[in-house]
Structure formats: structure tokens, C-alpha cells
PDB file of N, CA and C in Angstrom:
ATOM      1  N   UNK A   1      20.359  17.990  -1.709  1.00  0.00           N
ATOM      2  CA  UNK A   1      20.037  17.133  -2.827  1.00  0.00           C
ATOM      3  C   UNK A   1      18.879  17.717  -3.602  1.00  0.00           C
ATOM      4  N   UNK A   2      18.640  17.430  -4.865  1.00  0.00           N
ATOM      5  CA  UNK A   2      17.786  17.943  -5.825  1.00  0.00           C
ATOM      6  C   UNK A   2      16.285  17.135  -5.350  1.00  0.00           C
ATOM      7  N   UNK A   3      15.240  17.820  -5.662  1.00  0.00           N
ATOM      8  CA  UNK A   3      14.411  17.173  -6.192  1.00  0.00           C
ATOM      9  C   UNK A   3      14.110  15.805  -6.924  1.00  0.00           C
ATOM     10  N   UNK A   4      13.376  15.063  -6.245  1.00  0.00           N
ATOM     11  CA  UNK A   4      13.508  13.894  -7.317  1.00  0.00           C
ATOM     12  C   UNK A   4      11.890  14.016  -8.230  1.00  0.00           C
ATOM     13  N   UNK A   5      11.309  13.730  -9.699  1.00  0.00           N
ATOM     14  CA  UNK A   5      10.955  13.736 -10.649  1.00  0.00           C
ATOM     15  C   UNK A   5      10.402  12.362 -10.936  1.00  0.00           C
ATOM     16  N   UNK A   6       9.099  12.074 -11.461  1.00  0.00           N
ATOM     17  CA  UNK A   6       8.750  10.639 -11.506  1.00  0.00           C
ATOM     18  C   UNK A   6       9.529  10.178 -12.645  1.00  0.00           C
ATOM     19  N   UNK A   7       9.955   9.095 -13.074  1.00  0.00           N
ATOM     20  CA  UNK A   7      10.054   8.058 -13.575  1.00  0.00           C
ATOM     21  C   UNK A   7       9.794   8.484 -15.572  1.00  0.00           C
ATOM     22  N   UNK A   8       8.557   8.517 -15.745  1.00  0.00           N
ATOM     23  CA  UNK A   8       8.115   9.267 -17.020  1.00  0.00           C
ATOM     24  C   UNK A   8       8.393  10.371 -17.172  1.00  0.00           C
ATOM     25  N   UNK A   9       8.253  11.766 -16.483  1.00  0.00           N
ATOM     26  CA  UNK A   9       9.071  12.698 -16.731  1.00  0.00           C
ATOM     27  C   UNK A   9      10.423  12.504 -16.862  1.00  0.00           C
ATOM     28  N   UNK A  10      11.105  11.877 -16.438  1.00  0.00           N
ATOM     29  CA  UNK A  10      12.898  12.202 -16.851  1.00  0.00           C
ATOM     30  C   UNK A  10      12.883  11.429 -17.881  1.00  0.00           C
ATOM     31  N   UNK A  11      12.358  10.059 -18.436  1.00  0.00           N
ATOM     32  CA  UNK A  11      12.165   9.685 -19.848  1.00  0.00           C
ATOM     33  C   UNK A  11      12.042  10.755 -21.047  1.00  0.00           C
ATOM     34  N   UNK A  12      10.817  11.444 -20.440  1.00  0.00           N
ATOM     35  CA  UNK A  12      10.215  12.280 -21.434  1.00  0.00           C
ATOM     36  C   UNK A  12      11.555  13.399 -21.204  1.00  0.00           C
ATOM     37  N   UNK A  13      12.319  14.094 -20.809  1.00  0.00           N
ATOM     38  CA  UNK A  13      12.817  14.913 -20.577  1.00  0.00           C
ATOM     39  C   UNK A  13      14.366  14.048 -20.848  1.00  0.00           C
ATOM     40  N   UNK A  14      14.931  13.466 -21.393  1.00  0.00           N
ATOM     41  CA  UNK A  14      15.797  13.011 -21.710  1.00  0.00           C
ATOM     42  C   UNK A  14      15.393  12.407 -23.348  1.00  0.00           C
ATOM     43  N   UNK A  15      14.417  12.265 -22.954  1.00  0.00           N
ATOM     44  CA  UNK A  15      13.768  11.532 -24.902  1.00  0.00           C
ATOM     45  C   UNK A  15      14.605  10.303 -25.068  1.00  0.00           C
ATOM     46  N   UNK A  16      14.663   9.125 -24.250  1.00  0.00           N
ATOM     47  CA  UNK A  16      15.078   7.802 -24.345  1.00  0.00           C
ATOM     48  C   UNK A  16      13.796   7.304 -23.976  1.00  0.00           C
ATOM     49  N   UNK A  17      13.877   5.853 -24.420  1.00  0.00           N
ATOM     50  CA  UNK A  17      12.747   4.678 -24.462  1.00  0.00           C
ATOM     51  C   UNK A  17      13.184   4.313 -23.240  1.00  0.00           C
ATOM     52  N   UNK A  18      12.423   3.989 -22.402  1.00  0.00           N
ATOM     53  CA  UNK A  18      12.611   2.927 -21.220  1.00  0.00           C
ATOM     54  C   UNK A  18      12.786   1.471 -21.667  1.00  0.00           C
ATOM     55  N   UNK A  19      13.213   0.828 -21.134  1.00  0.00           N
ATOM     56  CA  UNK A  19      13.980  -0.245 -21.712  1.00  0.00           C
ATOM     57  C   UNK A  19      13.091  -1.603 -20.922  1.00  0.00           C
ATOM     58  N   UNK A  20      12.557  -2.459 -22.343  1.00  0.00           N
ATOM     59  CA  UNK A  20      10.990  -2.976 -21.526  1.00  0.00           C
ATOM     60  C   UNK A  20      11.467  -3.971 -21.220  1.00  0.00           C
ATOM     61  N   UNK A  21      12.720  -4.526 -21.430  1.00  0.00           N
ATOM     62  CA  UNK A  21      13.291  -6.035 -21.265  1.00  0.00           C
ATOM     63  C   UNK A  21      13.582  -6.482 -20.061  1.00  0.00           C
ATOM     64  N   UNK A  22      12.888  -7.301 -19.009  1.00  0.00           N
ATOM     65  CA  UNK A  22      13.001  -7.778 -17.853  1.00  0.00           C
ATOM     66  C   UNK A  22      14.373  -8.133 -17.518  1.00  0.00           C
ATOM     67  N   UNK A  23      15.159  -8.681 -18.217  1.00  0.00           N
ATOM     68  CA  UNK A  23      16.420  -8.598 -17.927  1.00  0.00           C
ATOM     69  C   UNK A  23      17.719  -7.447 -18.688  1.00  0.00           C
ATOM     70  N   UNK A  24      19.188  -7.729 -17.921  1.00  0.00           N
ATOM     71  CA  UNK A  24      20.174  -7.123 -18.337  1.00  0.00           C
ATOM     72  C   UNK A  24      21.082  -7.497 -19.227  1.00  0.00           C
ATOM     73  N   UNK A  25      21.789  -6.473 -20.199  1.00  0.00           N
ATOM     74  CA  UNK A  25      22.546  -6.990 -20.480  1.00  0.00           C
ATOM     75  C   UNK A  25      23.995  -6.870 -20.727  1.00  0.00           C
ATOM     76  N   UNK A  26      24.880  -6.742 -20.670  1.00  0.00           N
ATOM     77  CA  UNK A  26      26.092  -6.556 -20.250  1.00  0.00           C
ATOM     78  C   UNK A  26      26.550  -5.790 -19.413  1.00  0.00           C
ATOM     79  N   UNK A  27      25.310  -6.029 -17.730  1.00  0.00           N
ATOM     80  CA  UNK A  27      25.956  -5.919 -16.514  1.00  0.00           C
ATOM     81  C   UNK A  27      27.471  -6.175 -16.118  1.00  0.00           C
ATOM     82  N   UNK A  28      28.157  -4.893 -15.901  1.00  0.00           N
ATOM     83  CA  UNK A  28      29.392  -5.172 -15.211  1.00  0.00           C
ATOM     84  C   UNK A  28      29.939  -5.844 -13.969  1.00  0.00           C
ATOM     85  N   UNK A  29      28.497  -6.101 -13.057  1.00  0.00           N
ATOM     86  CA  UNK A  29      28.782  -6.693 -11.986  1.00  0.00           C
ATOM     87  C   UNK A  29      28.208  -8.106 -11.794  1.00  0.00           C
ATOM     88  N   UNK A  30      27.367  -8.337 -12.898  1.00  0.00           N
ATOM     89  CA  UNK A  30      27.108  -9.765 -13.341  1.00  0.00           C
ATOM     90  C   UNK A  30      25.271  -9.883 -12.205  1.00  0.00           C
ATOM     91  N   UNK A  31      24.416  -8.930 -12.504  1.00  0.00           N
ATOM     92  CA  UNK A  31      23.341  -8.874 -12.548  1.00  0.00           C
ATOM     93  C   UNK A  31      22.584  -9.236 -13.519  1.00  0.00           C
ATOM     94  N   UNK A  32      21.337  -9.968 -13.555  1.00  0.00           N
ATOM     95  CA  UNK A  32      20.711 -10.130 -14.551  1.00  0.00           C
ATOM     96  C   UNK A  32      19.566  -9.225 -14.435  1.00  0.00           C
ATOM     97  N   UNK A  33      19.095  -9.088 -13.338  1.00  0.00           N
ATOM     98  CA  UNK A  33      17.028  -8.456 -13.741  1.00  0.00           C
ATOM     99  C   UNK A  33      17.659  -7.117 -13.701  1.00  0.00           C
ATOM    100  N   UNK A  34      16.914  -6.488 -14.313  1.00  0.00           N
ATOM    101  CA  UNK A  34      16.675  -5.342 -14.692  1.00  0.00           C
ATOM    102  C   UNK A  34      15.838  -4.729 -13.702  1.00  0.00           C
ATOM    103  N   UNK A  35      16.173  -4.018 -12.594  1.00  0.00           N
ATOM    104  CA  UNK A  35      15.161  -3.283 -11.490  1.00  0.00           C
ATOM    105  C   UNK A  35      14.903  -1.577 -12.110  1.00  0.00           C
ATOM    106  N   UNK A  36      15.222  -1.434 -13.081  1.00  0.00           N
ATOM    107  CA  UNK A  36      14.333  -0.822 -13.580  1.00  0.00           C
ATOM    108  C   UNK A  36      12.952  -0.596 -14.475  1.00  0.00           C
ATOM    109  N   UNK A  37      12.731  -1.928 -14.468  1.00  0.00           N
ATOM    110  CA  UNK A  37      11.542  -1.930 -15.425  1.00  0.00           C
ATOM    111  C   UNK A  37      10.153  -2.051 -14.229  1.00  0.00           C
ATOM    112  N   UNK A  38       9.420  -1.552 -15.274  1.00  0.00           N
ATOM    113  CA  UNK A  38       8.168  -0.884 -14.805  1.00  0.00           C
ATOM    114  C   UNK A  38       7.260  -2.775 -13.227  1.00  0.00           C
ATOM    115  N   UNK A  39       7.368  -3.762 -13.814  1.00  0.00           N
ATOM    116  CA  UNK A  39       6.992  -4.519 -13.290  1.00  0.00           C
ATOM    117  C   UNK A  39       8.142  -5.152 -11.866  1.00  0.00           C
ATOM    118  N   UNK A  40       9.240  -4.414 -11.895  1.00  0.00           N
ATOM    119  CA  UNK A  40      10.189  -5.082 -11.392  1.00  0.00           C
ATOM    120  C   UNK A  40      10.627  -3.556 -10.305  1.00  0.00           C
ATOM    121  N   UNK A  41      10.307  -2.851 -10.602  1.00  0.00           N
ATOM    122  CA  UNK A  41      10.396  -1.448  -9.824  1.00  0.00           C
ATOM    123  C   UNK A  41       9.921  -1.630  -8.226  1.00  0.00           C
ATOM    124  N   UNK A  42       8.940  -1.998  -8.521  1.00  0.00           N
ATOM    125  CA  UNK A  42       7.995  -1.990  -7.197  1.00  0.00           C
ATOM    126  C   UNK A  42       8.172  -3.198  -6.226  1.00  0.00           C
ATOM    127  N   UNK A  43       8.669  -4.258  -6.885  1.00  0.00           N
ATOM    128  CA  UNK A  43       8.895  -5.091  -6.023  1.00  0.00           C
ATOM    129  C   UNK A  43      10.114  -4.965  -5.145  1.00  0.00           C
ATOM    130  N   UNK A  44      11.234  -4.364  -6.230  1.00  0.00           N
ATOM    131  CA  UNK A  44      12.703  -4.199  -5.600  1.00  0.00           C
ATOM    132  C   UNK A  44      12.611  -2.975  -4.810  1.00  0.00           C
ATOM    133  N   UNK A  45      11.536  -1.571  -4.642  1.00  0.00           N
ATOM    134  CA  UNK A  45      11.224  -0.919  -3.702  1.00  0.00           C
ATOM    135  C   UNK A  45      11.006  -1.544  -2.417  1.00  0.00           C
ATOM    136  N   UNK A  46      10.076  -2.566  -2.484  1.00  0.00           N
ATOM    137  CA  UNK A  46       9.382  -3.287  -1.074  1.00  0.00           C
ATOM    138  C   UNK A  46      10.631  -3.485  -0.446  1.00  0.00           C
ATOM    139  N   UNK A  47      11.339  -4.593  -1.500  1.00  0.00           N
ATOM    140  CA  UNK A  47      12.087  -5.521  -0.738  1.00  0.00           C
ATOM    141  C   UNK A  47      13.279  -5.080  -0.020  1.00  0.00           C
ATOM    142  N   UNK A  48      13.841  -3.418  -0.475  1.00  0.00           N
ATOM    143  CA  UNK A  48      14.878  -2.726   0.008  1.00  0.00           C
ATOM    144  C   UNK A  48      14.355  -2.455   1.127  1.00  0.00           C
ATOM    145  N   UNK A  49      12.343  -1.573   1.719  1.00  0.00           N
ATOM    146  CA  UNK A  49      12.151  -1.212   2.354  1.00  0.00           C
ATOM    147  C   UNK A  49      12.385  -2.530   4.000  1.00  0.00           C
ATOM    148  N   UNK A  50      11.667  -4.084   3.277  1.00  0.00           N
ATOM    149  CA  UNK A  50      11.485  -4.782   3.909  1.00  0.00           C
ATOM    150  C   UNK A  50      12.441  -4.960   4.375  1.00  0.00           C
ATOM    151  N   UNK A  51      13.726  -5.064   3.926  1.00  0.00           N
ATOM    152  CA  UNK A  51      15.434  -5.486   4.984  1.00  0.00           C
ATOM    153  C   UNK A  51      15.627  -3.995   5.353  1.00  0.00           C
ATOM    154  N   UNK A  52      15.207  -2.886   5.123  1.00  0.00           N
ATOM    155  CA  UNK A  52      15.481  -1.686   6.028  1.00  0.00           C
ATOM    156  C   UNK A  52      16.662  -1.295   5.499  1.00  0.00           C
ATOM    157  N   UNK A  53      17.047  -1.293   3.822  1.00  0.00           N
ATOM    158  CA  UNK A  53      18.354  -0.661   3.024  1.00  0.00           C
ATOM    159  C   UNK A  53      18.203   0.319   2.376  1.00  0.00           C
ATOM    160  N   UNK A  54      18.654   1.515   1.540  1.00  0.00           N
ATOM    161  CA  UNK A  54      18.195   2.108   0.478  1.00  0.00           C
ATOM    162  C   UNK A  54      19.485   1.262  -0.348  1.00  0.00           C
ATOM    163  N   UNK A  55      20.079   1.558  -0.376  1.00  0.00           N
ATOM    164  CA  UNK A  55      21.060   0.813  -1.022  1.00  0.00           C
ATOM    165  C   UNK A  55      21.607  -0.740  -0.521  1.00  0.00           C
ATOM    166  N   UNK A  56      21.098  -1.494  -1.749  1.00  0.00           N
ATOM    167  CA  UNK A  56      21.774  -3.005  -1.435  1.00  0.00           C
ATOM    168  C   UNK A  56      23.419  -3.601  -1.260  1.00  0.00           C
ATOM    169  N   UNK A  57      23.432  -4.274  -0.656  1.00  0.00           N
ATOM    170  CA  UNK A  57      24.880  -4.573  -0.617  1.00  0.00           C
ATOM    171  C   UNK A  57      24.668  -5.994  -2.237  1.00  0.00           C
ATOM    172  N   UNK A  58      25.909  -6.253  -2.896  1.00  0.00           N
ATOM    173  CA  UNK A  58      25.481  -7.253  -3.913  1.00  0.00           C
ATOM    174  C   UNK A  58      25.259  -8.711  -3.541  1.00  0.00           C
ATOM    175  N   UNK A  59      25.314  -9.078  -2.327  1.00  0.00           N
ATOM    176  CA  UNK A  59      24.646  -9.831  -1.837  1.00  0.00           C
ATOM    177  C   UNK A  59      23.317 -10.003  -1.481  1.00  0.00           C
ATOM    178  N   UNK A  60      22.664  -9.181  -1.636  1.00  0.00           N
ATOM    179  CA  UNK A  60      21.406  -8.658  -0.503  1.00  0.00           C
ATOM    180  C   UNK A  60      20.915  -8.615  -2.133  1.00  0.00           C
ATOM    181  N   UNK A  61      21.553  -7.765  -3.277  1.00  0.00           N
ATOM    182  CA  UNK A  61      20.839  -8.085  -4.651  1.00  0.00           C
ATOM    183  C   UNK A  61      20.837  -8.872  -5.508  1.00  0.00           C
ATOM    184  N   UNK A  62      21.916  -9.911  -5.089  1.00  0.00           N
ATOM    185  CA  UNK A  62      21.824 -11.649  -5.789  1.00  0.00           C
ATOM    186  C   UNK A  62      20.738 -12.347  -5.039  1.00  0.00           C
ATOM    187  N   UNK A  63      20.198 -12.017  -3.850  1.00  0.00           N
ATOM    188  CA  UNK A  63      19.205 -12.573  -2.938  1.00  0.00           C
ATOM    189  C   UNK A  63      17.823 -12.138  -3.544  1.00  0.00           C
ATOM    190  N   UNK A  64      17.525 -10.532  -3.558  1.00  0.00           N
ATOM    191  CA  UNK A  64      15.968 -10.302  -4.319  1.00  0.00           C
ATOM    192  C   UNK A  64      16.341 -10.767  -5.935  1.00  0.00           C
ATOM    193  N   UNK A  65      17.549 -10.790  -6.618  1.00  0.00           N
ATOM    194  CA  UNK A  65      17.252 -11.683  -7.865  1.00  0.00           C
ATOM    195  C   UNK A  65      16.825 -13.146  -8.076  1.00  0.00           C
ATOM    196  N   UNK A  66      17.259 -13.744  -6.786  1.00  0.00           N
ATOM    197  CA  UNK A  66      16.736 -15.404  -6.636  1.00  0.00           C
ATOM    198  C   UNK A  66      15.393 -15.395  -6.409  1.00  0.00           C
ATOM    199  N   UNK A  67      14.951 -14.431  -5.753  1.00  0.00           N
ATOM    200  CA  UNK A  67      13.367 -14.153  -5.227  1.00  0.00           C
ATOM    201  C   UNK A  67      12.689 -13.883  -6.380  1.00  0.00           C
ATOM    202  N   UNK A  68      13.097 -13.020  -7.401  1.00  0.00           N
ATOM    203  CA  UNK A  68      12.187 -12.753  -8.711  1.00  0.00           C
ATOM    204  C   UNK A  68      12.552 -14.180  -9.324  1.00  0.00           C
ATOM    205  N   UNK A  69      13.735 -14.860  -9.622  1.00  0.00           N
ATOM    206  CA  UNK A  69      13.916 -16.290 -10.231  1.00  0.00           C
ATOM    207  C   UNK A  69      12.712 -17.039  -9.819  1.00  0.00           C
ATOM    208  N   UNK A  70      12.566 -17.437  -8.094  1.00  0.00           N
ATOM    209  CA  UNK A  70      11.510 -17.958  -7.793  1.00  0.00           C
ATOM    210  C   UNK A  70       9.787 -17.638  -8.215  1.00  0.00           C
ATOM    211  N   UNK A  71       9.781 -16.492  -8.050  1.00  0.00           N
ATOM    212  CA  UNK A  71       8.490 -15.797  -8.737  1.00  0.00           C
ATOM    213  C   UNK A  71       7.893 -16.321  -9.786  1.00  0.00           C
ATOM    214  N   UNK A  72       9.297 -15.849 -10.693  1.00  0.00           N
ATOM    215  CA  UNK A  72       8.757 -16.190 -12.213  1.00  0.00           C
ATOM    216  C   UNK A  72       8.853 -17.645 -12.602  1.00  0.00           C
ATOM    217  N   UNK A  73       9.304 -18.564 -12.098  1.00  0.00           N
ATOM    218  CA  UNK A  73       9.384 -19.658 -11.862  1.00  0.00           C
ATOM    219  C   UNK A  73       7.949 -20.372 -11.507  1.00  0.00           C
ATOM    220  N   UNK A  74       7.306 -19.711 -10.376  1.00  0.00           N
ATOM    221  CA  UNK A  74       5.447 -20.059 -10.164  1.00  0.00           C
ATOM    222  C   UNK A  74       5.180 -19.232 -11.127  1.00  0.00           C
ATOM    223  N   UNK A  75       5.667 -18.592 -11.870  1.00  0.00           N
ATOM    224  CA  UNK A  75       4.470 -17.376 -13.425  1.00  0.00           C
ATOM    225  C   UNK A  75       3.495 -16.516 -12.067  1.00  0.00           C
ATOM    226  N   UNK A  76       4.406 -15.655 -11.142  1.00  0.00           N
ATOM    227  CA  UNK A  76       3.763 -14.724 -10.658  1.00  0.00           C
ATOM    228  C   UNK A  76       4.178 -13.347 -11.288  1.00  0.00           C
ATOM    229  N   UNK A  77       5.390 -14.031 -12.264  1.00  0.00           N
ATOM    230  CA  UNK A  77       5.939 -12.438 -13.245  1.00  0.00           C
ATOM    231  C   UNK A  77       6.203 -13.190 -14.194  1.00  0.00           C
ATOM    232  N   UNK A  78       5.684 -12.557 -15.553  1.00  0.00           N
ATOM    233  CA  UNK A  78       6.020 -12.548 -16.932  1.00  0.00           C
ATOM    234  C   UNK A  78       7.018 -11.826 -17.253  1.00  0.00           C
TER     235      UNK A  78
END
């Protein structure tokens, strides 16, 4: 496998905007948050590490999306 590259370099090296909008939108699998954005990155890191996945099953990612629902729900995420 290649090298992996932070985050801002492959932006910068592709010359696209990162996309600042907390949610998705015309997910094919009917996701809403956006785990790529900069505030939402780090949490969906933990939470893969915390159940011991690299890859979620879409159950396991309708579950950390209820968890950010709840979050932002107390305004612990804008």
C-alpha cells in the first residue's frame, strides 16, 4: 500500500475546497454527517478506534451518527 499524506496536502495537491458543511448530501447509502469534515474527523477516528473497526459496518455508522445527533443536540458540536 502507498503512503498515506495528511489531509491538506492531498487538498492542496488535487486543488479542491474541502467541503465545510457538517452534513451530506446526496448520500447513496442514506448517511447524513459528513465524517469528513475537519470537526467531525476526529471524533469518527476515536469512535472506530473505540469499537476496535477500521472500517464500519452501516450499522455501527447509523450508531456514531445518532451519537453526533446527540452531541449536537447538548451544542457540544456546531
Amino acid at each position: 500500500m502507498g503512503n498515506r499524506i495528511p489531509l491538506e496536502k492531498a487538498v492542496r495537491m488535487a486543488r479542491i475546497a474541502p467541503c465545510e458543511d457538517i452534513y451530506t448530501t446526496n448520500n447513496p447509502y442514506g448517511f447524513r454527517i459528513n465524517v469528513n469534515h475537519p470537526r467531525i474527523r476526529p471524533l469518527y477516528q476515536r469512535y472506530k478506534e473505540h469499537i476496535g473497526e477500521r472500517i464500519l459496518s452501516d450499522n455501527q455508522r447509523r450508531h456514531f451518527e445518532l451519537l453526533i445527533f446527540e452531541l449536537m443536540e447538548r451544542r457540544k458540536i456546531t
